[in-house]
Protein backbone atom coordinates (compact mmCIF):
# COMPACT_ATOMS: atom_id res chain seq x y z
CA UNK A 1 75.48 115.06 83.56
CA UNK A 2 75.90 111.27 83.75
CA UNK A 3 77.51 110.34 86.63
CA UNK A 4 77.55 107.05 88.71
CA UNK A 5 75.33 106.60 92.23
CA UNK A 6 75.22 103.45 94.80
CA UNK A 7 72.26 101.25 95.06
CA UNK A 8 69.79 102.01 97.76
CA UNK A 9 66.32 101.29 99.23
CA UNK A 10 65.54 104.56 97.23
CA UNK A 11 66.60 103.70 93.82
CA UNK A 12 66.47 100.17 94.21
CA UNK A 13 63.39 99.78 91.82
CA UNK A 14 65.11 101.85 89.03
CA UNK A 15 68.25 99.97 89.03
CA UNK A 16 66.37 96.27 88.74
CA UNK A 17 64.01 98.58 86.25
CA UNK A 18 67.04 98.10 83.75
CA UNK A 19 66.69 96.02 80.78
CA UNK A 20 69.21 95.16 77.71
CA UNK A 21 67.70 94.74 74.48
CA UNK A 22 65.82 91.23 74.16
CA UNK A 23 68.29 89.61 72.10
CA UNK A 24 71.39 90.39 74.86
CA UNK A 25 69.22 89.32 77.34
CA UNK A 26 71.00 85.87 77.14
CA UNK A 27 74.50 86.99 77.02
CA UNK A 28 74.19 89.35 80.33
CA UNK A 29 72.60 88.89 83.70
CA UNK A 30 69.59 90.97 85.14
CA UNK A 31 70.57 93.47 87.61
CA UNK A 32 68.51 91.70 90.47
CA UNK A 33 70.95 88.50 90.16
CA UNK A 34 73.75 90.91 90.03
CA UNK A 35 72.62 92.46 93.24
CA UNK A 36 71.81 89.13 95.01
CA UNK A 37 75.50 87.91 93.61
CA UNK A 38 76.93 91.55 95.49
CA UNK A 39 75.27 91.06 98.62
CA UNK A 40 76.63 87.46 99.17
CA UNK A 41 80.24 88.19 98.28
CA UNK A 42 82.50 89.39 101.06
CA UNK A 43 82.72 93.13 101.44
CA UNK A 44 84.08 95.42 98.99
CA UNK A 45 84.79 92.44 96.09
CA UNK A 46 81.90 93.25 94.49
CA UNK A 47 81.05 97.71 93.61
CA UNK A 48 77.26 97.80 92.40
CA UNK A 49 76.52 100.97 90.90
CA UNK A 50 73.36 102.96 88.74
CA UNK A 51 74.62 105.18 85.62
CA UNK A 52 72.20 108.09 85.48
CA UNK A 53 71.92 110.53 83.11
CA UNK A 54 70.86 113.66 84.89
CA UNK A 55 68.03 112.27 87.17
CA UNK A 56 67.74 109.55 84.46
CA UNK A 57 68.70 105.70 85.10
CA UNK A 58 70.34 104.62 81.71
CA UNK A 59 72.20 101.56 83.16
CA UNK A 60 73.90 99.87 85.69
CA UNK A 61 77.20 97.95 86.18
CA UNK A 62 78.74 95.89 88.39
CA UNK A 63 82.73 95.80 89.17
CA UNK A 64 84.59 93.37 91.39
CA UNK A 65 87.94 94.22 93.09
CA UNK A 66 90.54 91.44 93.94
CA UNK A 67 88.36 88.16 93.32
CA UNK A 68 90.33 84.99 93.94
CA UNK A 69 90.67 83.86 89.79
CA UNK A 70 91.38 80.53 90.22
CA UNK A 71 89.98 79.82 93.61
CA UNK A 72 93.56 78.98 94.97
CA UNK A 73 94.99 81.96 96.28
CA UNK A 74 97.65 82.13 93.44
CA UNK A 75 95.73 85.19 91.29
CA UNK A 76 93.68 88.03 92.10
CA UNK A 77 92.25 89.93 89.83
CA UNK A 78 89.80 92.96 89.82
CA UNK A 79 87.37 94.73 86.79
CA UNK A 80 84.08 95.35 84.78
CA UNK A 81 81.70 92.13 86.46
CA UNK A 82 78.93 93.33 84.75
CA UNK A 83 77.69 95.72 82.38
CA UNK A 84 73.53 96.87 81.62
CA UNK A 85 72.61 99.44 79.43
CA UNK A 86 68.91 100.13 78.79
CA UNK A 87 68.12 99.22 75.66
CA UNK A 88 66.46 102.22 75.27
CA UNK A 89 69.85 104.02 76.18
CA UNK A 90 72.24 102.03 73.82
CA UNK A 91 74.73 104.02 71.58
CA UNK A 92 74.49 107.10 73.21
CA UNK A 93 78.27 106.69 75.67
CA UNK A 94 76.85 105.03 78.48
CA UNK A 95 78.73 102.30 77.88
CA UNK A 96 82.18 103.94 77.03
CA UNK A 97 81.46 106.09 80.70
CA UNK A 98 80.66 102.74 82.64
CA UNK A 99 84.15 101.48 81.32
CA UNK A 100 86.02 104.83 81.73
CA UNK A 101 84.67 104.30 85.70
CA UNK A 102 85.43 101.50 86.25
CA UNK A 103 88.91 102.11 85.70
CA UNK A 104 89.23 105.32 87.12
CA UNK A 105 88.23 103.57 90.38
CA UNK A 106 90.67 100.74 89.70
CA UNK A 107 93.33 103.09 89.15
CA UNK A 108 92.50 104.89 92.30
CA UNK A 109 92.85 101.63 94.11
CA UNK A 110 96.06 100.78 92.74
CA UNK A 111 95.22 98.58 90.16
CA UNK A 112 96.90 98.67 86.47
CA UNK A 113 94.71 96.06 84.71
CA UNK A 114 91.23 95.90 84.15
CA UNK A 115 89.33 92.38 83.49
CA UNK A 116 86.25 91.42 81.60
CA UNK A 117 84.41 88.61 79.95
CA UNK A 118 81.77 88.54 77.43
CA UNK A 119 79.88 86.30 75.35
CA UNK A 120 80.93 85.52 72.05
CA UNK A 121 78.36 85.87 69.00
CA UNK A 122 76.27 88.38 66.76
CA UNK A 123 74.58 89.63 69.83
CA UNK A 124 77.59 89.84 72.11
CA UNK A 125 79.32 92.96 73.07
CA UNK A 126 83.15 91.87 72.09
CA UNK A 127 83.71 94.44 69.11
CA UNK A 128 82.16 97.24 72.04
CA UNK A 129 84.86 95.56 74.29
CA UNK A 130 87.87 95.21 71.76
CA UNK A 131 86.87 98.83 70.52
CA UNK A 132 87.77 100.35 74.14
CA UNK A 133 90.91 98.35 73.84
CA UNK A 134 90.59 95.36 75.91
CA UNK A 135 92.54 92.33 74.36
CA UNK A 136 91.58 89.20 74.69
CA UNK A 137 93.80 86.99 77.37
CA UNK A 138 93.28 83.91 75.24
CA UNK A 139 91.51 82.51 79.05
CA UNK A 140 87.53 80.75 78.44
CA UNK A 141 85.75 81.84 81.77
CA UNK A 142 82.75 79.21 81.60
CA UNK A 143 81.69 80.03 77.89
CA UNK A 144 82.67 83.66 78.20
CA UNK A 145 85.72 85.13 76.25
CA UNK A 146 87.91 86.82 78.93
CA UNK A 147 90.02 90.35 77.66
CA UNK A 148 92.32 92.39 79.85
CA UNK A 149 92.70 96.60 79.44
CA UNK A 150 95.53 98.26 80.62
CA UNK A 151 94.06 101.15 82.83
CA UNK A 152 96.08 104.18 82.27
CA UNK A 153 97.59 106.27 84.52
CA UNK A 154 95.50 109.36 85.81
């Protein structure tokens, strides 16, 4: 059953274990930045997490709750931060589940929209994105393409 666990000293080694396929390497960031970018965020903005697949790590992802948009104090928004399936796991849900949990805990928390960004390109993940229903906001985050889901009701 895959389900999602936190990151601890015990599984540590599997979640940083994670690796995308070579060529998304440059359009996604390893899961030890991820963690380092977690643990110097205030608490509960950033919600590290393994995917595992019975006792299996398949992937990892990263969501962020109520981050300060433009740095202002005028928007807050909260969704998928980051997103690694092994490449080994690819096409197989993983993905689709990460997603699906992400905003299942948004929803719990009260929150009806769920953000992402992505790299544009061949090797970027915006048809996965657009698939699940995201739409894109028309918003350039850096060089990444920024899309919005509404999270449905439970």
């Amino acid at each position: 059953m895959v389900h999602l666990v936190e990151i601890t000293p015990q599984n540590f080694d599997a979640a940083v274990g994670i690796r995308v396929r070579p060529e998304q390497e440059h359009a996604v960031s390893p899961v030890m930045q991820s963690l380092a970018e977690a643990y110097v965020h205030p608490d509960g903005v950033a919600w590290p997490r393994l995917i595992v697949d019975g006792e299996r790590p398949v992937g990892f992802l990263m969501a962020f709750f109520d981050i300060d948009w433009h740095g202002d104090g005028t928007v807050f928004r909260s969704g998928l931060w980051r997103l690694n399936i092994a490449a080994d796991a690819q096409g197989r849900g993983y993905g689709r589940f990460a997603v699906r949990s992400v905003a299942q805990e948004l929803r719990r928390r009260g929150t009806d929209r769920m953000y992402v960004s992505w790299h544009p390109g061949p090797d970027g993940p915006e048809d996965f994105y657009l698939g699940l229903g995201f739409r894109t906001t028309g918003e350039i985050s850096g060089d990444q393409t920024v899309g919005v889901l509404k999270v449905p009701a439970a």
